[in-house]
PDB file of N, CA and C in Angstrom:
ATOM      1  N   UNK A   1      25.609 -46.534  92.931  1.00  0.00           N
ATOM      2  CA  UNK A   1      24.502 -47.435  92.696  1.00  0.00           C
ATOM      3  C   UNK A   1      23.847 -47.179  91.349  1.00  0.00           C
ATOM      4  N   UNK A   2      23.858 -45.697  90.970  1.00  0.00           N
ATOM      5  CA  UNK A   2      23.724 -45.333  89.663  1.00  0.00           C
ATOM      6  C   UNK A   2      23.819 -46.327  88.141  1.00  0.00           C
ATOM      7  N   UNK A   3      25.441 -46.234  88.657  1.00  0.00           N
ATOM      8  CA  UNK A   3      25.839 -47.141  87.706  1.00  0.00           C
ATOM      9  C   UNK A   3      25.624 -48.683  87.204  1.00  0.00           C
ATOM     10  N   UNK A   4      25.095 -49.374  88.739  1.00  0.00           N
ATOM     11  CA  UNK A   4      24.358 -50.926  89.044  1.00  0.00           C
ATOM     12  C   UNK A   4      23.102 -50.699  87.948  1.00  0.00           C
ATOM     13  N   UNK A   5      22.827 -50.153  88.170  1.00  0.00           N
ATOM     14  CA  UNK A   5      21.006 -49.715  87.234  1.00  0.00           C
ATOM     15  C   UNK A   5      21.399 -49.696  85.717  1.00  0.00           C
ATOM     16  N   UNK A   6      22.682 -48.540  85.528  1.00  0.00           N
ATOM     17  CA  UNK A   6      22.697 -48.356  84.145  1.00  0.00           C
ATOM     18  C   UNK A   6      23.540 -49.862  83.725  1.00  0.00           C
ATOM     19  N   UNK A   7      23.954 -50.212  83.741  1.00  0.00           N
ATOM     20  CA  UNK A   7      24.707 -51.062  83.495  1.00  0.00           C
ATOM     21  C   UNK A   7      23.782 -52.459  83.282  1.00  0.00           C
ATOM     22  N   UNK A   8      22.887 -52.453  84.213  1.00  0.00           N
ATOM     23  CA  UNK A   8      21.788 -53.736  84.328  1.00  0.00           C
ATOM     24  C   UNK A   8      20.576 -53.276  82.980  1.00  0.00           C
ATOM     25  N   UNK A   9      20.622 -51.975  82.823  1.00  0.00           N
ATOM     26  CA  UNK A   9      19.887 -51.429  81.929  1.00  0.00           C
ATOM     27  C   UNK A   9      20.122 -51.892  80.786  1.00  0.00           C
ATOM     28  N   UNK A  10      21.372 -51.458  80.092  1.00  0.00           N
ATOM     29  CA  UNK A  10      22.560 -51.817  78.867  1.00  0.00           C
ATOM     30  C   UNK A  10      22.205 -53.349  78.841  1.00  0.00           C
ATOM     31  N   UNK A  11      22.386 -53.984  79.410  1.00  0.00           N
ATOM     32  CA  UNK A  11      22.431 -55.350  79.277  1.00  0.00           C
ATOM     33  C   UNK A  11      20.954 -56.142  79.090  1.00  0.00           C
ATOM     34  N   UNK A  12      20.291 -55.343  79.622  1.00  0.00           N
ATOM     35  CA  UNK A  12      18.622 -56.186  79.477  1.00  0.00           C
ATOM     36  C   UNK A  12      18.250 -55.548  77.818  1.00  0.00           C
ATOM     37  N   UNK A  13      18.652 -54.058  77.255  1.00  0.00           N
ATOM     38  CA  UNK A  13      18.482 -53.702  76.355  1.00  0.00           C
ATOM     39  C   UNK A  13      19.788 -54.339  75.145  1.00  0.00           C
ATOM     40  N   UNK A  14      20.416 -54.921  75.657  1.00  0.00           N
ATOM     41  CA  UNK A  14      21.072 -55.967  74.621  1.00  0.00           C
ATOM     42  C   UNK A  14      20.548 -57.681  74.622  1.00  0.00           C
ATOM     43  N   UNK A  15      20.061 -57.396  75.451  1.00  0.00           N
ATOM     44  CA  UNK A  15      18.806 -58.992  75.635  1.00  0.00           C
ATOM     45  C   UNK A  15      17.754 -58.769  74.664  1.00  0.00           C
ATOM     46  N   UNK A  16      17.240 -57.822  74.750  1.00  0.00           N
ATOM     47  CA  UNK A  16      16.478 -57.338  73.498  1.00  0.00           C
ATOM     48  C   UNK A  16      16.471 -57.771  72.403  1.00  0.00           C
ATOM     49  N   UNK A  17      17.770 -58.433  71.724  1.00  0.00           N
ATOM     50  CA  UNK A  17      17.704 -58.398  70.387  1.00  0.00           C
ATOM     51  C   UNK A  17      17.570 -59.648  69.958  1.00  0.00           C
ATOM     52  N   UNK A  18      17.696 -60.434  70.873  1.00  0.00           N
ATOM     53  CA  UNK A  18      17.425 -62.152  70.614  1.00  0.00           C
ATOM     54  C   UNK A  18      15.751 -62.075  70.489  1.00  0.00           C
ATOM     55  N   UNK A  19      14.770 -61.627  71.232  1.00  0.00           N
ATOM     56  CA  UNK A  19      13.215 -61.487  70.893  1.00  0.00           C
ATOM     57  C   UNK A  19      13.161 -60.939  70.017  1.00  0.00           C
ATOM     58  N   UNK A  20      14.076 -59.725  69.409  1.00  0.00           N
ATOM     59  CA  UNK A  20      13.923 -58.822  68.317  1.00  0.00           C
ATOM     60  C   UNK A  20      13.728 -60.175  66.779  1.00  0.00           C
ATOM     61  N   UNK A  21      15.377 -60.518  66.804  1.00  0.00           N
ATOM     62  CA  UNK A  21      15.207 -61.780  65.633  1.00  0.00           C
ATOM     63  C   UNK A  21      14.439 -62.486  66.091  1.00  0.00           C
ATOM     64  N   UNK A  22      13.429 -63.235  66.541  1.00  0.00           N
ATOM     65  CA  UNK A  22      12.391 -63.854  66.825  1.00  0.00           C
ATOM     66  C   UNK A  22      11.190 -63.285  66.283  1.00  0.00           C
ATOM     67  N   UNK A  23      10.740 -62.147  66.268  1.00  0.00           N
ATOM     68  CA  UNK A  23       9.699 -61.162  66.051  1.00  0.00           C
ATOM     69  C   UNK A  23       9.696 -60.747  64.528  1.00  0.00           C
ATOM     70  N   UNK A  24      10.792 -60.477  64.199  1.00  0.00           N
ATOM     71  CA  UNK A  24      11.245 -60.657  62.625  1.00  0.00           C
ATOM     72  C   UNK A  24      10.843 -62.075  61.754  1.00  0.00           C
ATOM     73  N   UNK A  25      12.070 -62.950  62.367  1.00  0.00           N
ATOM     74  CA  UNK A  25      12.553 -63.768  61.662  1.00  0.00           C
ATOM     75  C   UNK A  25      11.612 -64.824  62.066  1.00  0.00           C
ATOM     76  N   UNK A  26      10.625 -64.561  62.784  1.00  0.00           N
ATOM     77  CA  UNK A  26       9.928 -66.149  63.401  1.00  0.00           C
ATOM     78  C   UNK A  26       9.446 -66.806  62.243  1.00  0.00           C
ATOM     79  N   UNK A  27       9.323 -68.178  62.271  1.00  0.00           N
ATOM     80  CA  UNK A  27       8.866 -68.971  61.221  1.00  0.00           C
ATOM     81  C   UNK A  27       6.799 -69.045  60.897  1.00  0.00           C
ATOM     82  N   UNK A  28       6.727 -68.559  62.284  1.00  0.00           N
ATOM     83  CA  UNK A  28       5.200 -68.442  62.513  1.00  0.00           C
ATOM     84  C   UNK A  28       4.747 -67.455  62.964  1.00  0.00           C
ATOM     85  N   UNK A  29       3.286 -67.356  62.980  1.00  0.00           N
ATOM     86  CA  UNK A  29       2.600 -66.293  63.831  1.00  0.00           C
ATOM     87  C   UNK A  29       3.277 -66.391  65.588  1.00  0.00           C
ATOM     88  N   UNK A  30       2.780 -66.977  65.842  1.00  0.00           N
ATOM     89  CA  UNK A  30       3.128 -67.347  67.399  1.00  0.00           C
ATOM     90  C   UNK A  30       4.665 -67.312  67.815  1.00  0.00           C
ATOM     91  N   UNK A  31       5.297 -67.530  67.019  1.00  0.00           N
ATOM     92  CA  UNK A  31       7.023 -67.291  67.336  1.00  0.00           C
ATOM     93  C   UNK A  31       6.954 -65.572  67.335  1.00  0.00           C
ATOM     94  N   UNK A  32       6.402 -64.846  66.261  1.00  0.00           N
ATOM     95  CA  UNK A  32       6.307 -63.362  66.070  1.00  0.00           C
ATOM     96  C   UNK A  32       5.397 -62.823  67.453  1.00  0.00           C
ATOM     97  N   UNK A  33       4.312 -63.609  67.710  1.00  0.00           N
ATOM     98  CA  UNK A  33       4.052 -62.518  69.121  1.00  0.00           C
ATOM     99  C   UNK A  33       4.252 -62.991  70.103  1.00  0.00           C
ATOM    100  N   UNK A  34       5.166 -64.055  70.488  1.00  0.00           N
ATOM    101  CA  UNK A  34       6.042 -64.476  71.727  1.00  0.00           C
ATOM    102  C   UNK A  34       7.240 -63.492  71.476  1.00  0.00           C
ATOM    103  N   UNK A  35       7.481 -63.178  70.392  1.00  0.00           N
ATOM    104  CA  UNK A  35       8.898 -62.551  70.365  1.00  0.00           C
ATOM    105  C   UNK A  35       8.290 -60.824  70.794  1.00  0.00           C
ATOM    106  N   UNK A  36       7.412 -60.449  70.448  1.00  0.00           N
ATOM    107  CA  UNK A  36       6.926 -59.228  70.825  1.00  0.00           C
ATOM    108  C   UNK A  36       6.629 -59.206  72.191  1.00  0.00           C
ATOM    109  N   UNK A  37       5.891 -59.878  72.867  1.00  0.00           N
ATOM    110  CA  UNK A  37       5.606 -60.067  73.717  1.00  0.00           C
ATOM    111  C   UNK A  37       6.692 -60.124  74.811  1.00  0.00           C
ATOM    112  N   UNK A  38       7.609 -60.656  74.858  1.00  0.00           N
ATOM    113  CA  UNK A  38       8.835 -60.993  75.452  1.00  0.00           C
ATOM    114  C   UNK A  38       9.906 -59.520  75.449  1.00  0.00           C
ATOM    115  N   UNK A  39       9.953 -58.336  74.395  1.00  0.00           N
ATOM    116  CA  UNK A  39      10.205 -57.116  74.196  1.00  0.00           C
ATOM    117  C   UNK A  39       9.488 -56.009  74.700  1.00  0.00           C
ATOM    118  N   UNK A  40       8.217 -56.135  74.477  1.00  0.00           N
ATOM    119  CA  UNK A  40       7.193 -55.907  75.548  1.00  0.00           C
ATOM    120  C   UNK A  40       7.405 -55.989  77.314  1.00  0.00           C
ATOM    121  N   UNK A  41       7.661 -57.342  77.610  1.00  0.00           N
ATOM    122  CA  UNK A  41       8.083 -57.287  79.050  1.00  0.00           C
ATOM    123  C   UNK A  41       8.973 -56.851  79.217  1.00  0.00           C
ATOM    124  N   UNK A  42      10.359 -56.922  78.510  1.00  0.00           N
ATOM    125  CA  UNK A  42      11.424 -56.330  79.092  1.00  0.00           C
ATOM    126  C   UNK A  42      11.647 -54.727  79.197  1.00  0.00           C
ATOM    127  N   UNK A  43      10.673 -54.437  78.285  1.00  0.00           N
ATOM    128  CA  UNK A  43      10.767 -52.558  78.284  1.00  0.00           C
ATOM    129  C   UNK A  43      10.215 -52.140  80.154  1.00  0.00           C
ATOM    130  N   UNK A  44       8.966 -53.254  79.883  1.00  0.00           N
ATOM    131  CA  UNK A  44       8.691 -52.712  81.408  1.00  0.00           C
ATOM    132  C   UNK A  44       9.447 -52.618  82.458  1.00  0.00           C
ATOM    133  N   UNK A  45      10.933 -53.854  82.019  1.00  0.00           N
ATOM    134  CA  UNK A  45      11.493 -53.387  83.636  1.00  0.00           C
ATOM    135  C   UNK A  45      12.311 -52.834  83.342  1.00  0.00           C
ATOM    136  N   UNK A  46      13.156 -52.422  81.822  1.00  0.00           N
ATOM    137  CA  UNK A  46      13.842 -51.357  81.740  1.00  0.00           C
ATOM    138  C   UNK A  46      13.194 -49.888  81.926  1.00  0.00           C
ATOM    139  N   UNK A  47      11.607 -49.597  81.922  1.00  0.00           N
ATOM    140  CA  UNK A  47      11.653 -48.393  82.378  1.00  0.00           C
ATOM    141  C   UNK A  47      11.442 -48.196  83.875  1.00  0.00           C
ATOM    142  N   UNK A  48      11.427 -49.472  84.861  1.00  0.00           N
ATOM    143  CA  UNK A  48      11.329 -48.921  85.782  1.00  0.00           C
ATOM    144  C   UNK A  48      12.707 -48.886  86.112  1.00  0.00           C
ATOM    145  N   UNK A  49      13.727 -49.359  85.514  1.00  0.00           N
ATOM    146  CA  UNK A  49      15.435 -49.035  85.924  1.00  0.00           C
ATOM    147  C   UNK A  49      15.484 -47.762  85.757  1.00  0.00           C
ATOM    148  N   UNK A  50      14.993 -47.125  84.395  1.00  0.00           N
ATOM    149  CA  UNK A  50      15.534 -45.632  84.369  1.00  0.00           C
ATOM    150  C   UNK A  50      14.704 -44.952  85.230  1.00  0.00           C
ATOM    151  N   UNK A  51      13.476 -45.311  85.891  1.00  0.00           N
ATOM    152  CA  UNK A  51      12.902 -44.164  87.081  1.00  0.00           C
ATOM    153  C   UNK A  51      13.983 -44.656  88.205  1.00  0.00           C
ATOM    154  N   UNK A  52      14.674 -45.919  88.164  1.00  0.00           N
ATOM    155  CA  UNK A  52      15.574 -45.627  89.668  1.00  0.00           C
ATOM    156  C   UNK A  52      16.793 -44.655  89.207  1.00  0.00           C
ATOM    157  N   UNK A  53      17.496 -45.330  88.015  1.00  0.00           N
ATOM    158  CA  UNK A  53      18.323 -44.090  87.820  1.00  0.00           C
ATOM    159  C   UNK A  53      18.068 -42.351  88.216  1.00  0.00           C
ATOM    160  N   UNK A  54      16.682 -41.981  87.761  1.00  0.00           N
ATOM    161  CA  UNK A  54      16.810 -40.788  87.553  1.00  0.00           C
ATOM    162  C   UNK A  54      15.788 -40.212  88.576  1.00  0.00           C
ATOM    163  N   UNK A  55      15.886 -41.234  89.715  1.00  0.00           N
ATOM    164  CA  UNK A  55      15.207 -41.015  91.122  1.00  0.00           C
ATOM    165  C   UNK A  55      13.646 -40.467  91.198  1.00  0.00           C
ATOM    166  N   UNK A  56      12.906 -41.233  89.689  1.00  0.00           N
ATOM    167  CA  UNK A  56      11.967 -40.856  89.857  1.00  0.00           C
ATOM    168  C   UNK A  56      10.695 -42.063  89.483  1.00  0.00           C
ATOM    169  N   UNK A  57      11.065 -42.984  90.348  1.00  0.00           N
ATOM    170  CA  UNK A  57      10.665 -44.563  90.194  1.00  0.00           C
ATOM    171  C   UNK A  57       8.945 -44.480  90.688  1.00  0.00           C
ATOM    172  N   UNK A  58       8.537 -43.409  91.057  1.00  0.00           N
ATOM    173  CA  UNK A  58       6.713 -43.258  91.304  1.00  0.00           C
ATOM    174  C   UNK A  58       6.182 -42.935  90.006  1.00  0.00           C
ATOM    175  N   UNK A  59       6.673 -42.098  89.211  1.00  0.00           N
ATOM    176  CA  UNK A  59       6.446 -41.740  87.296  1.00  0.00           C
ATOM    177  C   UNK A  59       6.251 -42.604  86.912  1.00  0.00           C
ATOM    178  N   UNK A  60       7.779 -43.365  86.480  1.00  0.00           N
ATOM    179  CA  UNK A  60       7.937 -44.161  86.057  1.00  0.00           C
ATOM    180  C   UNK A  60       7.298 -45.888  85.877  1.00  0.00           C
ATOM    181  N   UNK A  61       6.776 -46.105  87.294  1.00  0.00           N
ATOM    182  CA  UNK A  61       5.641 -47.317  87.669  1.00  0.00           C
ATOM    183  C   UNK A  61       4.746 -46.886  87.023  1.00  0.00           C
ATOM    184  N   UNK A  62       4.174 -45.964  87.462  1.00  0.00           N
ATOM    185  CA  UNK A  62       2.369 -45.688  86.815  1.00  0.00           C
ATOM    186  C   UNK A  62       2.854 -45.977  84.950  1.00  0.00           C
ATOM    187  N   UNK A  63       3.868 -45.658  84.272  1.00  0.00           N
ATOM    188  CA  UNK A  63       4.030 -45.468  82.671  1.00  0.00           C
ATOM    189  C   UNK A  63       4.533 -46.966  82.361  1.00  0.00           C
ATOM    190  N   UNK A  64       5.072 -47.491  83.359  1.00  0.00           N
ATOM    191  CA  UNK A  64       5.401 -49.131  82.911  1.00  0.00           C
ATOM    192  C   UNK A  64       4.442 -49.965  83.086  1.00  0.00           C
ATOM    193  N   UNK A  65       3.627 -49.626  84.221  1.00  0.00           N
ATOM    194  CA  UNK A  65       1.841 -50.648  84.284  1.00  0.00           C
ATOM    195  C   UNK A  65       1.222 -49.994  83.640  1.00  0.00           C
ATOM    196  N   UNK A  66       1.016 -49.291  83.406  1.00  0.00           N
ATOM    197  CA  UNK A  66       0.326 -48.332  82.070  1.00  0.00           C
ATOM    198  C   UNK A  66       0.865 -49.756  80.523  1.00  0.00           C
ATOM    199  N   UNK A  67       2.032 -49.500  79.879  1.00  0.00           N
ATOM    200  CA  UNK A  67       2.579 -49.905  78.646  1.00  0.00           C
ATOM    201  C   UNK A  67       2.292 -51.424  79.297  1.00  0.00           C
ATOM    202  N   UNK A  68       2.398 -52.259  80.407  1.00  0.00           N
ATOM    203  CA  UNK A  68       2.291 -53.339  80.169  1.00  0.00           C
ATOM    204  C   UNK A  68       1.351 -54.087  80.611  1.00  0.00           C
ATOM    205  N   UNK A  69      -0.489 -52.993  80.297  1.00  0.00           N
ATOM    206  CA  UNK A  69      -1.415 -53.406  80.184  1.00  0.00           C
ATOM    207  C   UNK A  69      -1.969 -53.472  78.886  1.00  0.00           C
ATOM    208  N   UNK A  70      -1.249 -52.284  77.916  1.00  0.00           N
ATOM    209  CA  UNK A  70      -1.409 -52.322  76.727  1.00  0.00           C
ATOM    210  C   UNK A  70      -0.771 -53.514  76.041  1.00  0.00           C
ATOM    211  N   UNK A  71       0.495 -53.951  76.419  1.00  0.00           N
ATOM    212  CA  UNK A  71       0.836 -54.731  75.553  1.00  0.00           C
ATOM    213  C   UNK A  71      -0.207 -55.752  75.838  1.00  0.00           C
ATOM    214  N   UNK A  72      -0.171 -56.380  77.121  1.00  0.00           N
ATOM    215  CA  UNK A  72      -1.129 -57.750  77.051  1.00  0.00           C
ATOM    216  C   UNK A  72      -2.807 -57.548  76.520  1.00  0.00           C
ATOM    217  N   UNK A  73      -3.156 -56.472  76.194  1.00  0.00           N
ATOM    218  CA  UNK A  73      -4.404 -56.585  75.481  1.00  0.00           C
ATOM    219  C   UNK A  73      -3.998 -56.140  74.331  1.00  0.00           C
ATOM    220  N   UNK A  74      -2.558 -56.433  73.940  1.00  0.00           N
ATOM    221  CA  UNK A  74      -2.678 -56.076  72.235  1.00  0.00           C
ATOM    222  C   UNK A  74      -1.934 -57.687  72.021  1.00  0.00           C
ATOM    223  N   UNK A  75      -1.853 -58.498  72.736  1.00  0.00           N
ATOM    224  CA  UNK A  75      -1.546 -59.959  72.313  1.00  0.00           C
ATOM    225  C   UNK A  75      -2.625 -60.602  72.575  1.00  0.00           C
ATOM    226  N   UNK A  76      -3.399 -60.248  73.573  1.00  0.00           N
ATOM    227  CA  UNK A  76      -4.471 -60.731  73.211  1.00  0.00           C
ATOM    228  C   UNK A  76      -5.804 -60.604  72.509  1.00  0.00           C
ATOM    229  N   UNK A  77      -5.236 -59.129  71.671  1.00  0.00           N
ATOM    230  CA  UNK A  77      -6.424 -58.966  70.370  1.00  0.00           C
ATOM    231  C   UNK A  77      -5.673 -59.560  69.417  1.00  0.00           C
ATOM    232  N   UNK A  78      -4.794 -59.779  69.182  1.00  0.00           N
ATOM    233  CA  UNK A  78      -3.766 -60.519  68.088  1.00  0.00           C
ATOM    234  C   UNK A  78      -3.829 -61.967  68.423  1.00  0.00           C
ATOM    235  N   UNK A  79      -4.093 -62.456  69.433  1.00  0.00           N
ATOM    236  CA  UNK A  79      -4.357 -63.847  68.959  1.00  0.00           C
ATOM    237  C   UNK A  79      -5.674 -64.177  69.160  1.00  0.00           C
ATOM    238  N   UNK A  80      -6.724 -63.794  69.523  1.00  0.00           N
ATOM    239  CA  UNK A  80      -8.066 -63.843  69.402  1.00  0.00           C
ATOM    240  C   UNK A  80      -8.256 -63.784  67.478  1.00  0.00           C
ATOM    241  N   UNK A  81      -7.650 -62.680  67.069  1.00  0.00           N
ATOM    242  CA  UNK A  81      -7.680 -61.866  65.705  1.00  0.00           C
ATOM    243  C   UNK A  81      -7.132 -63.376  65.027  1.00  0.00           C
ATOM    244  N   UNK A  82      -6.030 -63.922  65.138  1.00  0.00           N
ATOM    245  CA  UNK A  82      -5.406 -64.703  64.839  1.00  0.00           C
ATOM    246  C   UNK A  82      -6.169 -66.684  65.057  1.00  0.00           C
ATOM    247  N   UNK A  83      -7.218 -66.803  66.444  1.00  0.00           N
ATOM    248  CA  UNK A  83      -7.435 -67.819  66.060  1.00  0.00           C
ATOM    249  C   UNK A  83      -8.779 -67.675  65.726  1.00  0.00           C
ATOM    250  N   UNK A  84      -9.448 -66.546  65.457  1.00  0.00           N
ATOM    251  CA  UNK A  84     -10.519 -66.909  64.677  1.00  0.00           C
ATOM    252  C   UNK A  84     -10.442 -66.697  62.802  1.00  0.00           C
ATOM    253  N   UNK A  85      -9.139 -66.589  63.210  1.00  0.00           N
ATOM    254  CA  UNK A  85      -8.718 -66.218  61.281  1.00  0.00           C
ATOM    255  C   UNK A  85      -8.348 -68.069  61.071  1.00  0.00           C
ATOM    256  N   UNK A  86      -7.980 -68.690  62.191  1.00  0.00           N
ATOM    257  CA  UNK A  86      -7.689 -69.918  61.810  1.00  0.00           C
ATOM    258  C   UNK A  86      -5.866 -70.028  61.319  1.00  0.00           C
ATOM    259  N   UNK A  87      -5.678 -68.933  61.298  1.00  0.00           N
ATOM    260  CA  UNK A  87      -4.325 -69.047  60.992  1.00  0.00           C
ATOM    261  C   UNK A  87      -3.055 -68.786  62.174  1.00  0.00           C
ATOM    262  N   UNK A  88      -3.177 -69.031  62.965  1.00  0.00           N
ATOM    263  CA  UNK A  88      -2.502 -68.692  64.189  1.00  0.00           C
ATOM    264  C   UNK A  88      -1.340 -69.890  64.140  1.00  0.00           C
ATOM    265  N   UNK A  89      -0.977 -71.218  63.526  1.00  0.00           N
ATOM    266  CA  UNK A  89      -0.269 -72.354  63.324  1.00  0.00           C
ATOM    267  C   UNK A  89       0.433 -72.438  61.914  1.00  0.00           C
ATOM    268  N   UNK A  90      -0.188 -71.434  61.019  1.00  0.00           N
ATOM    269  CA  UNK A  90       0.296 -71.513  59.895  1.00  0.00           C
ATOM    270  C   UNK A  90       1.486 -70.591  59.515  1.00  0.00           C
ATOM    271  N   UNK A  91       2.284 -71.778  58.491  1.00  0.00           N
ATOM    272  CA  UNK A  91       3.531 -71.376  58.125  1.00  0.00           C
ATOM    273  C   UNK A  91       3.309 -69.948  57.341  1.00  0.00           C
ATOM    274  N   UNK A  92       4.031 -68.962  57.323  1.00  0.00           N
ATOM    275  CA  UNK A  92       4.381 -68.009  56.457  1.00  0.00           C
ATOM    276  C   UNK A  92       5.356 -68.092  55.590  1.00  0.00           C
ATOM    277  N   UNK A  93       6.129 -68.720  55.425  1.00  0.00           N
ATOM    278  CA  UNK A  93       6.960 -68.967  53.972  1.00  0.00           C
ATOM    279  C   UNK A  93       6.840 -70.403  52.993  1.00  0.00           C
TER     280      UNK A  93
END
């Protein structure tokens, strides 16, 4: 069953990289913290895969609701930050 986890692991962490070029390469603000945001969620359920892997999935919860309370109050100081700058729609190149 080990291997079900790692394997589902590998693959959500190669999902990764499509939000990654998004977060980079976005044409806007909002493409950049949907793309973070979206990397953000997926860490959370890749770390609760590695607490099943490594049979220690009670750690591991408290450190993934932990990281994915931080992320959502760091998108939402970034777009608060962002629509009172007025620039939250505007092009960057």
């Amino acid at each position: 069953m080990d291997s079900v986890f790692l394997y589902s692991g590998l693959y959500l962490a190669f999902l990764m990289i499509f939000p990654l070029y998004r977060a980079l390469r976005g044409p806007t603000v909002v493409d950049r913290m949907l793309g973070v945001n979206a990397i953000g969620s997926k860490t959370v359920v890749l770390l609760i895969l590695i607490g099943l892997i490594f049979n220690r999935v009670d750690m591991f919860v408290d450190i993934a609701l932990a990281y994915a309370m931080l992320n959502f109050i760091a998108v939402l100081a970034a777009s608060r930050y962002f629509h009172k700058r007025k620039g939250l729609y505007d092009e960057l190149q």
